[in-house]
N, C-alpha and C. Protein backbone atom coordinates (compact mmCIF):
# COMPACT_ATOMS: atom_id res chain seq x y z
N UNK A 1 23.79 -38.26 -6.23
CA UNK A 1 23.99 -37.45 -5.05
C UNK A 1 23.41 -36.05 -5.27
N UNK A 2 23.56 -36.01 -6.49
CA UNK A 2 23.33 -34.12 -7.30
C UNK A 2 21.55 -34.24 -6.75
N UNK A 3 20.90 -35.61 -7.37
CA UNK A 3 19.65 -35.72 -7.26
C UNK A 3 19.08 -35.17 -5.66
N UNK A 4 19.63 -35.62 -4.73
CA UNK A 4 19.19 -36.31 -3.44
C UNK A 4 19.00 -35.04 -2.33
N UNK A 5 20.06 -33.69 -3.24
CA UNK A 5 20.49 -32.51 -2.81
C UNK A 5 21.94 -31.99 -2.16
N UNK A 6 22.55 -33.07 -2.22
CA UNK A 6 24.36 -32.76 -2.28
C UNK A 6 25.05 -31.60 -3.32
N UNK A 7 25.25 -31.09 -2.97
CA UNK A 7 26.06 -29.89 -4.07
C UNK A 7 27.88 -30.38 -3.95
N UNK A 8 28.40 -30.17 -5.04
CA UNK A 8 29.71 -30.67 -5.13
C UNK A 8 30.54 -29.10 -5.01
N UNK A 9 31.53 -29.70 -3.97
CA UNK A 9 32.29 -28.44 -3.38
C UNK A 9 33.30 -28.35 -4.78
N UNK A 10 33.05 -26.68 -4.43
CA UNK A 10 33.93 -26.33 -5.91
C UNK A 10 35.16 -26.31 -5.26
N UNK A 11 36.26 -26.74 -4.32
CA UNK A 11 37.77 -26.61 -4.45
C UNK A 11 37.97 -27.94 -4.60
N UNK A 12 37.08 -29.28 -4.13
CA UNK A 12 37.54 -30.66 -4.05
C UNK A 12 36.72 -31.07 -4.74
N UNK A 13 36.24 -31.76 -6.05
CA UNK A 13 35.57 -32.36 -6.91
C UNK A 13 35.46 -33.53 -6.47
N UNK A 14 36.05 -33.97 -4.94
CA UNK A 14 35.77 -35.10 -4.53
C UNK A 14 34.88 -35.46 -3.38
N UNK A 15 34.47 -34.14 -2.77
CA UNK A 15 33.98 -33.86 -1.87
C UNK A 15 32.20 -32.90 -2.04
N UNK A 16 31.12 -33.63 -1.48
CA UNK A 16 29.86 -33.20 -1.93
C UNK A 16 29.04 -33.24 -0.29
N UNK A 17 28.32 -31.64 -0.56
CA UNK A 17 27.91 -31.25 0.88
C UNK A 17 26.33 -31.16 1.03
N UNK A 18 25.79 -31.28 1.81
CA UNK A 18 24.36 -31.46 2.20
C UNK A 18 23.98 -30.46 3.09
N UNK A 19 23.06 -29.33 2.93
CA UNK A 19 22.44 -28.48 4.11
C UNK A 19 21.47 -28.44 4.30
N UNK A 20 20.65 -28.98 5.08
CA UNK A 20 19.36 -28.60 5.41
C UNK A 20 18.99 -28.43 7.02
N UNK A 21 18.88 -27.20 6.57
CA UNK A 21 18.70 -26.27 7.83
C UNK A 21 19.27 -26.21 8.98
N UNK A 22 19.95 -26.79 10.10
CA UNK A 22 21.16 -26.36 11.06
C UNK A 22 21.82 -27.72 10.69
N UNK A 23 21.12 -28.71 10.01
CA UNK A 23 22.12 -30.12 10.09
C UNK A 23 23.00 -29.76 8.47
N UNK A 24 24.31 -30.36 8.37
CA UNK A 24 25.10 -30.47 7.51
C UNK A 24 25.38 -31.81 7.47
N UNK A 25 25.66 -32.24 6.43
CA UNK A 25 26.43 -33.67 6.05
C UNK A 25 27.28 -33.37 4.89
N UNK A 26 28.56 -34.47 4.89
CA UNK A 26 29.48 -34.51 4.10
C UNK A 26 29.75 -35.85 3.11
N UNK A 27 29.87 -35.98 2.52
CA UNK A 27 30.21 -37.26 1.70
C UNK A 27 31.21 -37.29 1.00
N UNK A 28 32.52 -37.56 0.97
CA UNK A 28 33.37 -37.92 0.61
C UNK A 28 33.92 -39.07 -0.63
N UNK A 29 34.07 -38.86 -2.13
CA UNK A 29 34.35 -39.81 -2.61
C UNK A 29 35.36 -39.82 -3.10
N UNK A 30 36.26 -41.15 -3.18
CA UNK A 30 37.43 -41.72 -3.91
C UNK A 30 37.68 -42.95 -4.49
N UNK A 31 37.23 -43.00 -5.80
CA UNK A 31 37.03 -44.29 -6.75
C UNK A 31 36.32 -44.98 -6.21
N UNK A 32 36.65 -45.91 -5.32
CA UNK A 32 35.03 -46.76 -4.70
C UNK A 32 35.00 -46.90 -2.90
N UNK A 33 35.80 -45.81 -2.45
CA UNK A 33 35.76 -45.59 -1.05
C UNK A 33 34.68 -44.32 -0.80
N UNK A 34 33.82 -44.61 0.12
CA UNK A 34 33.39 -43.33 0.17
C UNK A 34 33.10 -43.06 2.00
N UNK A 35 33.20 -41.89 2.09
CA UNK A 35 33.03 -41.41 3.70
C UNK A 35 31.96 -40.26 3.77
N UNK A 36 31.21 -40.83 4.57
CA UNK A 36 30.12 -40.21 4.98
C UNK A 36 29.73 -39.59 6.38
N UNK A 37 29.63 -38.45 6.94
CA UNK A 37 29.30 -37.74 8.17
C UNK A 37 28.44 -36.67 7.88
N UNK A 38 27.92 -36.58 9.13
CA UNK A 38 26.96 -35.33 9.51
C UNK A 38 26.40 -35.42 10.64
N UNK A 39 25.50 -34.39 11.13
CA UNK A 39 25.38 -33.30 12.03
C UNK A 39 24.38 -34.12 12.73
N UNK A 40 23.58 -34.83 12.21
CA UNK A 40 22.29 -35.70 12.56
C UNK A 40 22.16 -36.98 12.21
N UNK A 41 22.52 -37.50 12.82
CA UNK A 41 22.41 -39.23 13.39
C UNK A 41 20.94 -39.99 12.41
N UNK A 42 19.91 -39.52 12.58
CA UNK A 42 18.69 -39.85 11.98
C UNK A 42 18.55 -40.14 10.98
N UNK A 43 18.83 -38.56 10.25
CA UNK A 43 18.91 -37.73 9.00
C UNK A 43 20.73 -39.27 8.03
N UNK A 44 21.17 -39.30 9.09
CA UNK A 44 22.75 -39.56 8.51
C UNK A 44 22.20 -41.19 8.11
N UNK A 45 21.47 -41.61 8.97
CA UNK A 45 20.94 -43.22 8.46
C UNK A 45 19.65 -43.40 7.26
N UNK A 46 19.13 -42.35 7.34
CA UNK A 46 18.23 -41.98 6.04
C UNK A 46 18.99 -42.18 4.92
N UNK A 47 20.25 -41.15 5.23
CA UNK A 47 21.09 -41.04 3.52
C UNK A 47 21.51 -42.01 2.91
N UNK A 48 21.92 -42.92 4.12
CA UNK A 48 22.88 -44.25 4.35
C UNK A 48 21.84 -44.87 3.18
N UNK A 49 20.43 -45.12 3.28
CA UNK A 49 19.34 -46.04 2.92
C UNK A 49 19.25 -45.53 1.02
N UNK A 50 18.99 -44.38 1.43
CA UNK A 50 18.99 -43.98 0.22
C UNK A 50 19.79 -44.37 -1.01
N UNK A 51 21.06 -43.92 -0.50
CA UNK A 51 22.23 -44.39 -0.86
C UNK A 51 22.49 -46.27 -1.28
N UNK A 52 21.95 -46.48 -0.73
CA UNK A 52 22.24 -47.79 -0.67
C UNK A 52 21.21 -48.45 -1.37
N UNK A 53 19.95 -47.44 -2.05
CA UNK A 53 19.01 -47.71 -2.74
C UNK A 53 19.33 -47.76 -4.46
N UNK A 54 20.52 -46.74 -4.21
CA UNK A 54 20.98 -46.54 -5.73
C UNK A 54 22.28 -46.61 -6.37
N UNK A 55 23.30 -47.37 -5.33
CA UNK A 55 24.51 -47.88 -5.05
C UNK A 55 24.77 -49.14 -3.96
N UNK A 56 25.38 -50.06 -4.66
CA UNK A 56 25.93 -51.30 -3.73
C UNK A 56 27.36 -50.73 -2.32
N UNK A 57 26.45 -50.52 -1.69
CA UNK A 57 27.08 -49.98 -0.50
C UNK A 57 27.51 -51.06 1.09
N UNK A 58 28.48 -50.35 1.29
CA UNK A 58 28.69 -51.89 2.44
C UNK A 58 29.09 -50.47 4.09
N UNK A 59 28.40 -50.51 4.86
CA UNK A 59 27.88 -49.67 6.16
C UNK A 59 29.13 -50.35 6.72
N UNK A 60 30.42 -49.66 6.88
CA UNK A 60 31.22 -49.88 8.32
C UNK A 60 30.92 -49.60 9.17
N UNK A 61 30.11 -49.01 9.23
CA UNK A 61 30.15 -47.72 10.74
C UNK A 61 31.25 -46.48 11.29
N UNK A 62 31.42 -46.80 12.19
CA UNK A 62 32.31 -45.88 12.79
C UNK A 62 33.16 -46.12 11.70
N UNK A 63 34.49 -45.11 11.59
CA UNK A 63 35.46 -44.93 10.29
C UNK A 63 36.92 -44.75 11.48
N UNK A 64 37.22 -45.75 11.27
CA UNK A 64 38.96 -45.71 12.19
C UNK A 64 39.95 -45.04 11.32
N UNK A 65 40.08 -45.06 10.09
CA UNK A 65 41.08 -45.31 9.06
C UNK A 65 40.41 -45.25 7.40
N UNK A 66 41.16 -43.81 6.81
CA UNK A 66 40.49 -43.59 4.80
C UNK A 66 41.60 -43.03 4.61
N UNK A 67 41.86 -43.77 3.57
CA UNK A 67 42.92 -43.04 2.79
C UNK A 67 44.39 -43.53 3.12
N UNK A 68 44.88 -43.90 4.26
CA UNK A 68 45.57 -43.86 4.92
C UNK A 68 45.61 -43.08 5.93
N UNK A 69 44.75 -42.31 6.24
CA UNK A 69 44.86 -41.14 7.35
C UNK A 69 44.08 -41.83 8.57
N UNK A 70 44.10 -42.01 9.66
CA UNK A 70 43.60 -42.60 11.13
C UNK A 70 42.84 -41.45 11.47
N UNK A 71 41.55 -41.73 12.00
CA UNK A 71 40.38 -40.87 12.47
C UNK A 71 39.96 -41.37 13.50
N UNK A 72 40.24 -40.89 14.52
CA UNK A 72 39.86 -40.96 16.08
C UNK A 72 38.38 -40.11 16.39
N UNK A 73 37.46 -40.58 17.36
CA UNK A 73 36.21 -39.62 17.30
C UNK A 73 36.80 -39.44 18.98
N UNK A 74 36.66 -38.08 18.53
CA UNK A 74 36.97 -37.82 20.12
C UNK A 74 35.17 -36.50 20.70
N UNK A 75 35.52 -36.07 21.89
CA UNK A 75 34.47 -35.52 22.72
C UNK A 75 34.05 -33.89 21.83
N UNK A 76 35.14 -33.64 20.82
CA UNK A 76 34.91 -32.35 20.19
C UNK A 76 34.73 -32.81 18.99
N UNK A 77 34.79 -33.87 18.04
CA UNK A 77 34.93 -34.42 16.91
C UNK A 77 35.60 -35.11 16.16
N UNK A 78 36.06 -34.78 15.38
CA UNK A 78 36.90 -36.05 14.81
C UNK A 78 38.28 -35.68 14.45
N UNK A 79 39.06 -36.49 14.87
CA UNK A 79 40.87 -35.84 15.33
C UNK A 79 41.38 -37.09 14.22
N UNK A 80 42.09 -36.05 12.76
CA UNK A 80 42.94 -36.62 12.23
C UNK A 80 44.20 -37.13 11.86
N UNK A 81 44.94 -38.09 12.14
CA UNK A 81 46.29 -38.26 12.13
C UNK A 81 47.21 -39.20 10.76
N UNK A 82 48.11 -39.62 11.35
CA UNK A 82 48.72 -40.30 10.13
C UNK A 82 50.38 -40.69 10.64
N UNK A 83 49.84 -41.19 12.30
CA UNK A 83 51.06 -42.10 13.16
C UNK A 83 51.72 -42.85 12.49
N UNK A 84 51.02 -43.86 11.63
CA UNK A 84 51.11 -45.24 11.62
C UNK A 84 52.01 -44.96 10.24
N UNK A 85 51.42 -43.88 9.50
CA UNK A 85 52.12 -43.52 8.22
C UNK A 85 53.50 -42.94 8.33
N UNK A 86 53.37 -42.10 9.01
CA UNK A 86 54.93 -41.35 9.17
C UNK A 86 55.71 -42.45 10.14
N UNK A 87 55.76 -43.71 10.79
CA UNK A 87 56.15 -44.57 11.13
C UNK A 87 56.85 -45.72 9.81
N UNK A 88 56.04 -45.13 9.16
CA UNK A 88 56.20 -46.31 7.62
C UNK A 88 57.34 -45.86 7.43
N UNK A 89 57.31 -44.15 6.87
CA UNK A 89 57.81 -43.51 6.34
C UNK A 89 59.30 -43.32 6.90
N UNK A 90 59.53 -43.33 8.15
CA UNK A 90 60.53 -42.96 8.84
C UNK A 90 61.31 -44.82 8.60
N UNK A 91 60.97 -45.92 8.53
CA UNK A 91 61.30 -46.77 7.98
C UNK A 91 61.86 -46.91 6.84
N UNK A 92 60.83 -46.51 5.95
CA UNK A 92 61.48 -46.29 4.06
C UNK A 92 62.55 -45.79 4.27
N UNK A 93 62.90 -44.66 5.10
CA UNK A 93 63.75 -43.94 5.06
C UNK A 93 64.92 -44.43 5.88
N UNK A 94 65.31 -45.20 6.81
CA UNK A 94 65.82 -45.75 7.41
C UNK A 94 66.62 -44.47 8.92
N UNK A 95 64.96 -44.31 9.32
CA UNK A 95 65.39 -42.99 9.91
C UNK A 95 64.88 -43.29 11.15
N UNK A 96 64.63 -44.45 11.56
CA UNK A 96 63.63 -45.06 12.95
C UNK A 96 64.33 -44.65 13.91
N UNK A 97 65.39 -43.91 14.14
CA UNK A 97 66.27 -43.69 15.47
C UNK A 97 66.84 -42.38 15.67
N UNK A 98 66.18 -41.69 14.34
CA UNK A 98 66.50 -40.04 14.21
C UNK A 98 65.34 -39.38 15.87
N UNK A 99 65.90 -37.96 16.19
CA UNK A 99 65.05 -37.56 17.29
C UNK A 99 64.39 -36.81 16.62
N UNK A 100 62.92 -36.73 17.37
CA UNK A 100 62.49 -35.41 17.24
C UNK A 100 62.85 -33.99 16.75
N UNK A 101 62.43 -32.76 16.35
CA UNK A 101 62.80 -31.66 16.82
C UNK A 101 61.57 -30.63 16.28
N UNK A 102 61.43 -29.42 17.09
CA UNK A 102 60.07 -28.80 16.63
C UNK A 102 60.47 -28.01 15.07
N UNK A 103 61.45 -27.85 15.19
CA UNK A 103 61.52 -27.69 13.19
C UNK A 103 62.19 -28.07 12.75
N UNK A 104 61.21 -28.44 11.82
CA UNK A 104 62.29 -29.84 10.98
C UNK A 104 63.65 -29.46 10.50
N UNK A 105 63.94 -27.60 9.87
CA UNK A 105 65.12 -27.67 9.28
C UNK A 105 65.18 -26.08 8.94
N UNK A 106 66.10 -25.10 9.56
CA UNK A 106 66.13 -23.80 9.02
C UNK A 106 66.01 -23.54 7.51
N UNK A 107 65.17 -22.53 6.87
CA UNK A 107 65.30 -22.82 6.09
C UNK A 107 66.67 -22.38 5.20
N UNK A 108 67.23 -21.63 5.40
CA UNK A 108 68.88 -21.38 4.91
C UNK A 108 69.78 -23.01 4.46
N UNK A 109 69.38 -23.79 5.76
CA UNK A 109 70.19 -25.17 5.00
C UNK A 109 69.72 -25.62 4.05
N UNK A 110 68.77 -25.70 3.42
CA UNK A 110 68.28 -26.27 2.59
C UNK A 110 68.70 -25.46 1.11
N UNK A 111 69.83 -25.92 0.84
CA UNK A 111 70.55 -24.85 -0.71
C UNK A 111 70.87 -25.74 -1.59
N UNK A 112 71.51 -25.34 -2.72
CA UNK A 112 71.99 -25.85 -4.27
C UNK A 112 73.49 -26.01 -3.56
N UNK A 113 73.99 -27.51 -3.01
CA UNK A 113 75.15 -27.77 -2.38
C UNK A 113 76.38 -28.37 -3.48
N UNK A 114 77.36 -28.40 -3.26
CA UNK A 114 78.09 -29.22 -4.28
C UNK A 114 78.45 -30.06 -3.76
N UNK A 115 77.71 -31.18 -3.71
CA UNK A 115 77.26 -32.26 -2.88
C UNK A 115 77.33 -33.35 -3.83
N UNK A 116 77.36 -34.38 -3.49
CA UNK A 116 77.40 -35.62 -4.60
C UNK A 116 75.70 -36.23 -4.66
N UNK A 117 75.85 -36.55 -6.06
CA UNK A 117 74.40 -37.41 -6.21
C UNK A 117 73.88 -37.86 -5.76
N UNK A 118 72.42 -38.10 -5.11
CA UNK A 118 71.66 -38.98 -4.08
C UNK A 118 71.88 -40.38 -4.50
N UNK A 119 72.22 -41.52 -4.44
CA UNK A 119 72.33 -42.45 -5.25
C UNK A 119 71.34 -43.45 -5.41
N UNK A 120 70.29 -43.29 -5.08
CA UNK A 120 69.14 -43.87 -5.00
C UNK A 120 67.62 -42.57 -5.57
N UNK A 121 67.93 -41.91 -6.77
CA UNK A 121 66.96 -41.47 -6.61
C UNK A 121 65.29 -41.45 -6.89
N UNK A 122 65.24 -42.65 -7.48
CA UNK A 122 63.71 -43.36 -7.01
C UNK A 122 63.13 -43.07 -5.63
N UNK A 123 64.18 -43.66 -4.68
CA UNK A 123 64.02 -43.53 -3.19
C UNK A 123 63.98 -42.16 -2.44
N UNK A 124 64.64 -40.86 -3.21
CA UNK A 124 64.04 -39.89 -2.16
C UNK A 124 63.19 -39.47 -3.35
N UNK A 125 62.67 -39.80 -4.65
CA UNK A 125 60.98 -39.46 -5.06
C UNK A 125 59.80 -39.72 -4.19
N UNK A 126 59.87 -41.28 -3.83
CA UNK A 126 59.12 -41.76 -2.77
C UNK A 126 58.94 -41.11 -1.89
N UNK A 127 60.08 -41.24 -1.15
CA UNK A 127 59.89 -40.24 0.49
C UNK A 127 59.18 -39.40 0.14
N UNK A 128 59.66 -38.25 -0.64
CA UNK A 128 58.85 -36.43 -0.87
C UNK A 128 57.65 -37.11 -1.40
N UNK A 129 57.05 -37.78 -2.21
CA UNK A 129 55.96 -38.15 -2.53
C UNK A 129 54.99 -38.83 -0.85
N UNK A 130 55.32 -39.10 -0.02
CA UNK A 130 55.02 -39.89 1.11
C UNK A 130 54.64 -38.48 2.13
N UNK A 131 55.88 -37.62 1.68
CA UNK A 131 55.84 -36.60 2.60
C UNK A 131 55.05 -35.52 2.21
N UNK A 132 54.49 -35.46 0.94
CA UNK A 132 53.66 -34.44 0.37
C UNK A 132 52.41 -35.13 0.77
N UNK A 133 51.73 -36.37 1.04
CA UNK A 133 50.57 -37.05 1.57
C UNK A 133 50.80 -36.66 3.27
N UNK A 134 51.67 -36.53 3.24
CA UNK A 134 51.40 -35.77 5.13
C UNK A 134 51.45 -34.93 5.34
N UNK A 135 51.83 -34.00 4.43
CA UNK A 135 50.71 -32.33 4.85
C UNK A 135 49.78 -32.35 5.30
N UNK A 136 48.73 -33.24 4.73
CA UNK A 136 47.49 -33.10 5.06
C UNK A 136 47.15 -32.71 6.86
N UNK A 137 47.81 -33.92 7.12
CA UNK A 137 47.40 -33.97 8.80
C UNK A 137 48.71 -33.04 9.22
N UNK A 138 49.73 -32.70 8.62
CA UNK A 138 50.35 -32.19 9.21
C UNK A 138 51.38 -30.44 8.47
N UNK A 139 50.39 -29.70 8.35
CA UNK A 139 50.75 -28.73 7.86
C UNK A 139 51.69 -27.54 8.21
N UNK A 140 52.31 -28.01 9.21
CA UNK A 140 53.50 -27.47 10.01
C UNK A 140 54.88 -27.91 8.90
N UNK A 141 54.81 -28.84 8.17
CA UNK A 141 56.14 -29.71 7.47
C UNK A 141 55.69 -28.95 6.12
N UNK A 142 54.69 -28.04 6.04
CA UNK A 142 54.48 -27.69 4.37
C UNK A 142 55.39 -26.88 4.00
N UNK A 143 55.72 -25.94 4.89
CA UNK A 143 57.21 -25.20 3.78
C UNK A 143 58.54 -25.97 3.67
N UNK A 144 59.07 -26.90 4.47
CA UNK A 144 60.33 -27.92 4.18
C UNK A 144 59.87 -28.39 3.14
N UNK A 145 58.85 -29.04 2.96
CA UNK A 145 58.35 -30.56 2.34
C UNK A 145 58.39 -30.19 0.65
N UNK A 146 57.54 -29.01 0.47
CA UNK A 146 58.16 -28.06 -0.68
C UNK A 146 59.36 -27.79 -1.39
N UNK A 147 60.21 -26.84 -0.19
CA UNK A 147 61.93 -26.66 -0.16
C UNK A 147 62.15 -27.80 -1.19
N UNK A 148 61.79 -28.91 -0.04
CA UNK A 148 62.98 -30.25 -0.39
C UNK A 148 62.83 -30.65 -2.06
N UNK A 149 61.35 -30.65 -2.24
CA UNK A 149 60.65 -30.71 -3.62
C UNK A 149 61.71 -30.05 -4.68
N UNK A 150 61.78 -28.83 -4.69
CA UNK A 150 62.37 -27.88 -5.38
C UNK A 150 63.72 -28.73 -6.19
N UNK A 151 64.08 -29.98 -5.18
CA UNK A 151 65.70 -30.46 -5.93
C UNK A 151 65.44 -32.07 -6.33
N UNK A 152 64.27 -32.03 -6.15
CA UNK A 152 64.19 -33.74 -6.97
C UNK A 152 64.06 -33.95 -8.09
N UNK A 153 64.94 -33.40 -9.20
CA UNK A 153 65.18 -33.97 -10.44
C UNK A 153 66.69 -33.94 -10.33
N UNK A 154 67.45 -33.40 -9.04
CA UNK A 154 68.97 -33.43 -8.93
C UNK A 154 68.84 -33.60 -7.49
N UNK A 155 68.68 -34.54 -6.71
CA UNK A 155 68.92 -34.60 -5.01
C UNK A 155 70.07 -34.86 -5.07
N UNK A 156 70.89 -33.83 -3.88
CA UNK A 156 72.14 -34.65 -3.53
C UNK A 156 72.11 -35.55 -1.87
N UNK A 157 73.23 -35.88 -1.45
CA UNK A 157 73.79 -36.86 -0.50
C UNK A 157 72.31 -35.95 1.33
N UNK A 158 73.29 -34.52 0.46
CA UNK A 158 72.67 -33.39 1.84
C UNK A 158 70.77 -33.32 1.60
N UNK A 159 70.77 -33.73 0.69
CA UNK A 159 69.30 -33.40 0.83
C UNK A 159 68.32 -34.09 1.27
């Protein structure tokens, strides 16, 4: 990729960028998934070839779904979510009938309670591990999701 003129972004070592001249492309890698976009359609099926000249590559096309995260192409670009995940998640958790609310949790409740032991605590590792993968799309839950972090080597009942 280094060859071809991709430069590897220095905050994501997983992520390698292409500029030539108003067009950009992105390439995305993770062990043997890789995601590919850019600016020019033409240019973007060139790389595809290339690529596929010096790697066993298999062309989905359009990209619905990486990682677990759902990618919709909409009229401004590409709209990322993770419905289907926090649906999982609200399952694991046995929380399918909890409501809504626009914040998840003041942060004052969230304290060192004298509360009894979580009794499952494999099960809220998971969750916060589930819930730290949905920051991504959803960075509104990043200061709870943290908080909650702070007590998983002692969760209690309240947490």
């Amino acid at each position: 990729m280094l060859s071809i003129g991709f430069l590897a972004c220095k905050v994501d070592t997983s992520l390698f960028i292409l500029s030539n001249g108003t067009n950009i492309f992105y390439l995305l890698v993770y062990v043997n998934d890789i995601l590919l976009t850019g600016s020019n359609s033409t240019m973007l099926h060139r790389l595809i070839q290339l690529l596929s000249s010096e790697f066993k590559l298999c062309d989905l096309a359009i990209v619905h779904y990486f990682l677990g995260i759902e990618v919709q192409s909409t009229g401004m670009g590409l709209m990322l979510h993770q419905h289907k995940y926090i649906l999982d998640i609200l399952t694991r958790a046995s929380m399918t009938s909890v409501k809504p609310v626009d914040t998840p949790v003041s942060p004052s409740k969230i304290t060192i309670l004298q509360d009894h032991p979580f009794s499952n605590p494999p099960r809220f590792h998971q969750i916060i591990g589930a819930l730290q993968y949905l920051t991504f799309t959803r960075p509104d839950i990043c200061f709870i999701v943290n908080r909650v972090c702070q007590f998983i080597h002692a969760p209690t009942d309240s947490h």
